[in-house]
Protein backbone atom coordinates (compact mmCIF):
# COMPACT_ATOMS: atom_id res chain seq x y z
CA UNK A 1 -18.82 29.59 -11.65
CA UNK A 2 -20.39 25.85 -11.34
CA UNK A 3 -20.94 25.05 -7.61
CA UNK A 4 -18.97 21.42 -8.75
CA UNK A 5 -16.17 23.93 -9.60
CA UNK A 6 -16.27 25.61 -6.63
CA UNK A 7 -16.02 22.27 -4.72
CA UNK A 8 -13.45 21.21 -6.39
CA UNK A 9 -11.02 24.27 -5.84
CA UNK A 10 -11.89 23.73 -2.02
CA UNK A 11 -11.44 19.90 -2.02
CA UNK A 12 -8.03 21.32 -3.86
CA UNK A 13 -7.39 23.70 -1.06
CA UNK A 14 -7.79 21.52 1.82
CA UNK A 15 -5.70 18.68 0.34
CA UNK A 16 -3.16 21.37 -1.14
CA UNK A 17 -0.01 19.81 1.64
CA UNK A 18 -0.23 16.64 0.16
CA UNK A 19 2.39 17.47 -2.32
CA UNK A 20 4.30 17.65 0.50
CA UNK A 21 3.79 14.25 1.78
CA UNK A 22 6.08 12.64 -1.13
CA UNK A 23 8.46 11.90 1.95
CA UNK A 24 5.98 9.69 3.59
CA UNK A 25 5.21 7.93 0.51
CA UNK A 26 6.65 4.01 0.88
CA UNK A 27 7.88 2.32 -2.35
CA UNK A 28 5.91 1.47 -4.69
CA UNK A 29 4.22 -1.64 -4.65
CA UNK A 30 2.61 -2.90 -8.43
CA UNK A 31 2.51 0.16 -9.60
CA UNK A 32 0.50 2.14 -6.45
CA UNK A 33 1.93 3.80 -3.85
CA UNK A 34 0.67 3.23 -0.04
CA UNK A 35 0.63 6.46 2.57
CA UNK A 36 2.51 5.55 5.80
CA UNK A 37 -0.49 8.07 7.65
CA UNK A 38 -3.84 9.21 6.78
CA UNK A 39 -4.14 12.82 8.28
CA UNK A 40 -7.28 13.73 10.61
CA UNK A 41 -7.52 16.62 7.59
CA UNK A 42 -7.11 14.25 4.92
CA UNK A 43 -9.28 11.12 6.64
CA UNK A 44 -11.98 14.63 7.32
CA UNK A 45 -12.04 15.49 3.80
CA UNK A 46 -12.64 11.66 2.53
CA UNK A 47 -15.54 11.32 4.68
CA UNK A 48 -17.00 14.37 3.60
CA UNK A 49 -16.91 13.49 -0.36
CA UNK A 50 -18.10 10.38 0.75
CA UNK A 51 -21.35 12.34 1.44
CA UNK A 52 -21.38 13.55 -1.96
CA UNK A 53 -22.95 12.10 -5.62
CA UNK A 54 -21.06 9.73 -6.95
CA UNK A 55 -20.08 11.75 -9.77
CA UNK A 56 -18.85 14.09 -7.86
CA UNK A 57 -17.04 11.88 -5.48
CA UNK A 58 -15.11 10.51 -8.83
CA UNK A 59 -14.76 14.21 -10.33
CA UNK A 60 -12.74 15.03 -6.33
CA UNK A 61 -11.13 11.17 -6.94
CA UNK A 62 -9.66 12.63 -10.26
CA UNK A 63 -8.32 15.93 -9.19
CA UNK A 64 -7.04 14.29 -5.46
CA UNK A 65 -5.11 11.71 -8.45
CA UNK A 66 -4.05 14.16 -10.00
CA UNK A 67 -2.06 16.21 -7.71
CA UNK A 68 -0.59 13.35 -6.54
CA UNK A 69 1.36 12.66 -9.26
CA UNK A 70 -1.06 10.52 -10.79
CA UNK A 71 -1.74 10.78 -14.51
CA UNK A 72 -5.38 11.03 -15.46
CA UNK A 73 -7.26 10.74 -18.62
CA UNK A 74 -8.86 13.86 -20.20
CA UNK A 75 -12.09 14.19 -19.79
CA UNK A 76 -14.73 15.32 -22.13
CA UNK A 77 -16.80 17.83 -21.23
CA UNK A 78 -20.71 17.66 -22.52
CA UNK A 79 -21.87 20.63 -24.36
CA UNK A 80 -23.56 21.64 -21.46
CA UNK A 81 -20.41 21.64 -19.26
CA UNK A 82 -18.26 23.13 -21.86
CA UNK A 83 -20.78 26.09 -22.16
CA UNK A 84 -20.33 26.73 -18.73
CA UNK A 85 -16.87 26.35 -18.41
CA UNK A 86 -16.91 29.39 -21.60
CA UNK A 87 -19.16 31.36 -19.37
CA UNK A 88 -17.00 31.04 -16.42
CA UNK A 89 -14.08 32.10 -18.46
CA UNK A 90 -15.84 35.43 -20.14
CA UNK A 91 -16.80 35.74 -16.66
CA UNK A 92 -13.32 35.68 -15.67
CA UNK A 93 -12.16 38.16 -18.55
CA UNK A 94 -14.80 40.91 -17.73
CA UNK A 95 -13.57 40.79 -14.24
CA UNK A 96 -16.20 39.54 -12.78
CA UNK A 97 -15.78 37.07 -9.65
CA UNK A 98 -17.73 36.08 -7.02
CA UNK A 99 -17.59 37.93 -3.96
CA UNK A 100 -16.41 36.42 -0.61
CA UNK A 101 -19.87 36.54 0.59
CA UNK A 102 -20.89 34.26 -2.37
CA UNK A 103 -17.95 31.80 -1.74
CA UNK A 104 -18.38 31.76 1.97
CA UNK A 105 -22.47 30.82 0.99
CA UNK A 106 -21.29 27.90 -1.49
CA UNK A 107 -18.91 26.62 1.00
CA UNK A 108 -22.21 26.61 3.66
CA UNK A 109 -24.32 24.78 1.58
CA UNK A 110 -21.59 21.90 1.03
CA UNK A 111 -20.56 21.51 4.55
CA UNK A 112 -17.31 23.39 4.42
């Protein structure tokens, strides 16, 4: 699995309760909607992507989008990316998945 990938399902993970902030959400205002709080958590986790690539920093943008409710375009993947993704998936299929060792190590490297 693509350390991007990996850093994405913990970016995922540590935002995971915002879902549940819907009831701090205040009306929308042209079309965006406004937090009433920023979270030590949440304001954590945006000043640690903004430490990464930009790319990657607009891959995290996406996802946190996302899973607010937000719809996003598709993206298309290169040939490169879609390979991987296919390798990830047989990967997947054949049972085979990092160990928590592994994780623990990709999660070191970024910070986490």
């Amino acid at each position: 699995m693509s350390p991007l990938l990996f850093l994405g399902i913990a970016f995922a993970v540590l935002l995971s309760d915002l879902v549940e902030l819907n009831s701090k959400i205040l009306p929308h205002s042209r079309g965006k909607a406004y937090l009433s709080i920023m979270t030590k958590l949440f304001e954590q986790a945006v000043e640690t992507v903004r430490g990464l690539p930009p790319e990657m920093q607009d891959d995290l943008a996406r996802l946190l989008l996302q899973l607010a409710g937000e719809d996003q375009p598709v993206l298309q993947l290169s040939a490169e990316e879609a390979a991987s993704f296919d390798e990830s998936l047989a990967q997947a299929d054949r049972g085979e998945f990092a160990t928590d060792e592994q994780v623990r190590a990709i999660w070191a490297k970024h910070g986490l």
